[in-house]
Protein backbone atom coordinates (compact mmCIF):
# COMPACT_ATOMS: atom_id res chain seq x y z
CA UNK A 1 -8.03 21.22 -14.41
CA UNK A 2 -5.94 20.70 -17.52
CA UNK A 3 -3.66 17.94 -17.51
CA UNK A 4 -0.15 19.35 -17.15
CA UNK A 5 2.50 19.19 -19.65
CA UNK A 6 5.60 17.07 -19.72
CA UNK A 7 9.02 18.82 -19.69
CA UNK A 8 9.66 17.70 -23.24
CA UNK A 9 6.09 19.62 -24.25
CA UNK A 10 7.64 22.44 -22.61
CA UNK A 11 10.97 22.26 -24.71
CA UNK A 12 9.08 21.94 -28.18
CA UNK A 13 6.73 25.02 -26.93
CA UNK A 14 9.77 27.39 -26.49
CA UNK A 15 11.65 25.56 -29.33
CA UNK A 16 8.92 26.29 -31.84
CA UNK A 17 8.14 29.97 -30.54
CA UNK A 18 11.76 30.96 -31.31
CA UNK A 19 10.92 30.08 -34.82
CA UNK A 20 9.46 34.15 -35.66
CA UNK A 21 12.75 35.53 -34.90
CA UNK A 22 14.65 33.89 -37.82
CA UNK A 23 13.92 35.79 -40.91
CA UNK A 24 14.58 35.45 -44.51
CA UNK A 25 18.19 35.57 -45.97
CA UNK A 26 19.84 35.57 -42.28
CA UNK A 27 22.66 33.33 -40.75
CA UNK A 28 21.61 31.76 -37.59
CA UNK A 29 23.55 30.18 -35.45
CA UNK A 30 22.23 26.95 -34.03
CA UNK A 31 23.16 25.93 -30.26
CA UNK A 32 23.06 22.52 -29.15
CA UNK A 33 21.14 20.60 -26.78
CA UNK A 34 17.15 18.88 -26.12
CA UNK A 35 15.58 22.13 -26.28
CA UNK A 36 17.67 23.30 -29.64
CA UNK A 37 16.31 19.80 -30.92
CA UNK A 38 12.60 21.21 -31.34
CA UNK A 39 14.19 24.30 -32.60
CA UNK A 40 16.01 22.43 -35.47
CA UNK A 41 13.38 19.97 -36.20
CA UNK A 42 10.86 23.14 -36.78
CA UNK A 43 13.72 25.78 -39.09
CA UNK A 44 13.57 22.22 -41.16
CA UNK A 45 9.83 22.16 -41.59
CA UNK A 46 9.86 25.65 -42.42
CA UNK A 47 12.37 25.17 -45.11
CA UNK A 48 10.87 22.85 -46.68
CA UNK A 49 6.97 24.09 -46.44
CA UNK A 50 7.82 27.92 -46.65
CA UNK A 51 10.89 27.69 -48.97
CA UNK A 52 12.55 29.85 -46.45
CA UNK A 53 16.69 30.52 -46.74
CA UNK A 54 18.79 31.07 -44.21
CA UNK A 55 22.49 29.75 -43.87
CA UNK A 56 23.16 28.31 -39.96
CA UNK A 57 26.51 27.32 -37.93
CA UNK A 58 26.29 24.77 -35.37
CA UNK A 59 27.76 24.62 -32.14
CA UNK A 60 28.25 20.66 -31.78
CA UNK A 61 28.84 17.52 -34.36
CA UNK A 62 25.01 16.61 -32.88
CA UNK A 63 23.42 19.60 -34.36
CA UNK A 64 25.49 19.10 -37.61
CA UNK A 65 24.43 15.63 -38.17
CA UNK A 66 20.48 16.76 -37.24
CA UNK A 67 20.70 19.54 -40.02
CA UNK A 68 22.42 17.41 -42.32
CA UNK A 69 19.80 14.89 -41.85
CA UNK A 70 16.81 17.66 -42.31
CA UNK A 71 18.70 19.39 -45.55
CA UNK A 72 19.71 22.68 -43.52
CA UNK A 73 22.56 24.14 -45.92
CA UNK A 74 25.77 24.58 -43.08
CA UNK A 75 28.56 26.99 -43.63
CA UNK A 76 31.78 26.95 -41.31
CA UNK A 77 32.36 29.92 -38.64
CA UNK A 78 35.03 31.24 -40.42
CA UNK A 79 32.99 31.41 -43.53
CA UNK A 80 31.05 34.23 -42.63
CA UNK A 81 31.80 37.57 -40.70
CA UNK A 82 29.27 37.53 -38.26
CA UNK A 83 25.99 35.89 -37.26
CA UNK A 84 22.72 37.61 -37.07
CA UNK A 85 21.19 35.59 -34.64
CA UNK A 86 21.87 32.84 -32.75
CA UNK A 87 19.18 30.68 -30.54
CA UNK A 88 20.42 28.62 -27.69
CA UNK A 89 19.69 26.29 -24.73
CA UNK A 90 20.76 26.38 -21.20
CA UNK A 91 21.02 23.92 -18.42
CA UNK A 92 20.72 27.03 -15.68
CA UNK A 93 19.78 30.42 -15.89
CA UNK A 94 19.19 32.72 -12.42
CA UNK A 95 17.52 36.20 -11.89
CA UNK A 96 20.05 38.44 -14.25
CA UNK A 97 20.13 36.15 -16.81
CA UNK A 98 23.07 34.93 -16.40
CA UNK A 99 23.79 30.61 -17.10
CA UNK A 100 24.96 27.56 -16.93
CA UNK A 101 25.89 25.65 -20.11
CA UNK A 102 27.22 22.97 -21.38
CA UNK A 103 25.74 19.90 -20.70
CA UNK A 104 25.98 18.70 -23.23
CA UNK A 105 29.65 19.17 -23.64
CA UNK A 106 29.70 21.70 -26.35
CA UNK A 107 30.14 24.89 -24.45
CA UNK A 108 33.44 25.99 -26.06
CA UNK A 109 31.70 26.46 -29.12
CA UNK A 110 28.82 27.50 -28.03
CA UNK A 111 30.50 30.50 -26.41
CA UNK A 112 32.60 31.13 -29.99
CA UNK A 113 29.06 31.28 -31.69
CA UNK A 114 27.50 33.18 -29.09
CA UNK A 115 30.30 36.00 -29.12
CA UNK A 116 30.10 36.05 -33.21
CA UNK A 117 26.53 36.80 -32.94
CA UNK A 118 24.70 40.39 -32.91
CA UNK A 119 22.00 38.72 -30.86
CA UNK A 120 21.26 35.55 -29.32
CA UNK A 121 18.45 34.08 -27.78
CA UNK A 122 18.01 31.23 -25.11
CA UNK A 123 15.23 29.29 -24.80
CA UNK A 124 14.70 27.36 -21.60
CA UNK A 125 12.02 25.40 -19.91
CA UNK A 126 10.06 26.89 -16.89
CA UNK A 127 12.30 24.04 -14.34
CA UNK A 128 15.95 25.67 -15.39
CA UNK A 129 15.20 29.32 -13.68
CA UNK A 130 17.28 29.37 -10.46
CA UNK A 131 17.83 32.58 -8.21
CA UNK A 132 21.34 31.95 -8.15
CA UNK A 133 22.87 29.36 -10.54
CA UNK A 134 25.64 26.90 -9.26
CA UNK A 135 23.80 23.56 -8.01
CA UNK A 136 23.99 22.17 -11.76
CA UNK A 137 27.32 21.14 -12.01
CA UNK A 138 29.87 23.83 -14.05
CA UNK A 139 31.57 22.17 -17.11
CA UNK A 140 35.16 22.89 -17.43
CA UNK A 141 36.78 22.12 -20.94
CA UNK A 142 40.39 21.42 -20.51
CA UNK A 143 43.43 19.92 -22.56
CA UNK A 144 43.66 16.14 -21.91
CA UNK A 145 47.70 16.58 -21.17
CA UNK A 146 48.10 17.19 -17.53
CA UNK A 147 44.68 17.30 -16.54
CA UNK A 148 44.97 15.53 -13.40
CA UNK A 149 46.97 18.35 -12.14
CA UNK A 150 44.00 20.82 -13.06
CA UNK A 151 41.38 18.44 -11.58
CA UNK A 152 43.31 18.52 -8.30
CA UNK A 153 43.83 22.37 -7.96
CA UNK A 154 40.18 22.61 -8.46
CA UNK A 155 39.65 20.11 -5.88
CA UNK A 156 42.02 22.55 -3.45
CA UNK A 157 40.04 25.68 -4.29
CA UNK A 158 36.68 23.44 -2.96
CA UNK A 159 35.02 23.00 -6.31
CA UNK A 160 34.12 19.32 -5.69
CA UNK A 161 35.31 18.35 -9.25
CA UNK A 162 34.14 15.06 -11.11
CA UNK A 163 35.74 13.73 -14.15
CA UNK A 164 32.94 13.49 -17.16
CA UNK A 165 32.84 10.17 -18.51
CA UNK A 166 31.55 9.10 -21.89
CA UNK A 167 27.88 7.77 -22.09
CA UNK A 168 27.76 4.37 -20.60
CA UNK A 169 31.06 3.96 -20.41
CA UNK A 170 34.50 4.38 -17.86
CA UNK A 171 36.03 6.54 -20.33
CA UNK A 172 37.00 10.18 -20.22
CA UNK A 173 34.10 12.23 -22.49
CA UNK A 174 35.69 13.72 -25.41
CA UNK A 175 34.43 17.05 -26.58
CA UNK A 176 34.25 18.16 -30.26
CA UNK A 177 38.04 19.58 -30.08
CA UNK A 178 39.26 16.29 -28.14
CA UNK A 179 39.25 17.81 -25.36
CA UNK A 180 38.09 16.60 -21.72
CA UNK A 181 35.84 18.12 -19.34
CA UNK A 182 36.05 18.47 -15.19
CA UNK A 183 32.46 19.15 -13.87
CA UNK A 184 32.38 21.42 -10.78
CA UNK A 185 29.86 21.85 -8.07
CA UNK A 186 30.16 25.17 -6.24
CA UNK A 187 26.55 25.16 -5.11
CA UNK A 188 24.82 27.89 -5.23
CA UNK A 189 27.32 31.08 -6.43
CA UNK A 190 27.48 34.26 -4.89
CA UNK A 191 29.97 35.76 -7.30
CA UNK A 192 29.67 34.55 -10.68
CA UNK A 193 32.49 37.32 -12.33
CA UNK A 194 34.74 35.72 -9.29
CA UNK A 195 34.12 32.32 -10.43
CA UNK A 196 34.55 32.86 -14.28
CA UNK A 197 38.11 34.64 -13.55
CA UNK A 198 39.27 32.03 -11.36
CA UNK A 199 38.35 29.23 -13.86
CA UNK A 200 39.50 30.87 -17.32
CA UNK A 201 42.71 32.28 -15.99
CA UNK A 202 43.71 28.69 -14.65
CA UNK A 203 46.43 27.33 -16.84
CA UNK A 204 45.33 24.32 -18.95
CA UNK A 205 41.25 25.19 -18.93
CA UNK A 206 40.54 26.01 -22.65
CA UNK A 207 36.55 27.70 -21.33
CA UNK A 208 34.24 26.91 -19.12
CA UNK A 209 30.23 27.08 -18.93
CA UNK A 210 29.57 29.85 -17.09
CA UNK A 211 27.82 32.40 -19.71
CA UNK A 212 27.64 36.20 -17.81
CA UNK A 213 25.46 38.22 -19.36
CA UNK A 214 25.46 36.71 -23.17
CA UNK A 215 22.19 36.97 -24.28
CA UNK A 216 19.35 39.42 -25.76
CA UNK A 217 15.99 37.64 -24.84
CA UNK A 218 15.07 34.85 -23.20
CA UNK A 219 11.63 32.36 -23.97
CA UNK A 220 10.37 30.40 -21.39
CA UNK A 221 8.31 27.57 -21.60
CA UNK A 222 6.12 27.76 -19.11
CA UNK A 223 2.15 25.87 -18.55
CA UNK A 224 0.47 28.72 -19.62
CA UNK A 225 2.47 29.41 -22.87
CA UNK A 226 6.23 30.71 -23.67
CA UNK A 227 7.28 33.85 -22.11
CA UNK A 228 9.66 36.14 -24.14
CA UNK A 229 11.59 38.57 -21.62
CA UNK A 230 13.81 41.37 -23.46
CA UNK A 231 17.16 41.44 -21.20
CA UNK A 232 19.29 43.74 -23.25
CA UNK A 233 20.09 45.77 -26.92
């Protein structure tokens, strides 16, 4: 019996065989997060062994500094029309492919990315398939002013909210537009178009991580290689 593989062998597995789908001359969006790491750290290699040329976005300052660091020429959003392709993590993903993101903080952008791209692609480790997503907590992005206010409406509708707070420290997290961000814990959801309403049409939420039916293929990491499912055109 084989000695099985770590979770971070699993995230460079489906990081690397995302790799085939960028092609030549294309802009890519790049998403953020452990998983996008091995994605980045591989585009780099191939840039600089293959000569290939592509022109990326990024969805977080973290990605930006890692393709900075690796030479990966970076263009702004608003720089080009549209993305051809952009390749993605996710923290929770159940049976129709719908997810959780934002971990990471960076799911406003993310989302902006994902809905400027003609096709995006997720790539997840065997542990984040759920049935039905909701016990990883929901990220809710929301303007700093008032935000108590928001945190205890949530805490009314039976969210079980939790303030974010910066790594290793007592401060509020700050995303990438200064914003904060209310975690919530639903459990397990039975509606997930219910749930995205009811967060995005509450006054002072700028997004939230709840991604409904965003993406064109999936890749797996799982023990006996990645898995590429096709979801939708």
């Amino acid at each position: 019996m084989g000695v099985k593989m770590t979770q971070d062998e699993l995230k460079k597995m489906v990081g690397l065989a995302a790799l085939p789908f960028i092609k030549p001359g294309m802009k890519i969006g790049l998403g953020t997060g452990s998983t996008v790491k091995h994605l980045v750290d591989g585009l780099g290699k191939r840039m600089r062994e293959e000569g290939l040329q592509v022109t990326c976005v990024t969805t977080s300052s973290i990605t930006t500094r890692q393709a900075n660091e690796l030479g990966i020429p970076l263009v702004g959003l608003d720089d080009v029309d549209h993305l051809d392709l952009t390749i993605d993590g996710a923290d929770q993903v159940d049976e129709n492919f719908n997810g959780i993101k934002g971990g990471g903080g960076s799911m406003l952008w993310e989302k902006i990315v994902n809905t400027a791209s003609d096709q995006n692609i997720w790539i997840v480790d065997e542990s984040k398939l759920t049935e039905r997503i909701g016990s990883f907590g929901v990220p809710v992005e929301i303007v700093p002013y008032g935000a108590s206010h928001v945190f205890r409406r949530l805490e009314q509708k039976g969210l079980k909210p939790t303030w974010r707070l910066a790594k290793d420290s007592d401060q509020l997290y700050r995303t990438d537009e200064n914003n904060v961000i209310i975690d919530v814990h639903p459990g397990p959801i039975d509606d997930v178009n219910a749930l995205d309403q009811e967060l995005i049409n509450m006054v002072g939420v700028v997004e939230h991580g709840l991604f409904i039916q965003r993406i064109n293929d999936i890749i797996i990491g799982r023990e006996q290689g990645p898995e590429t499912i096709h979801v939708k055109d």
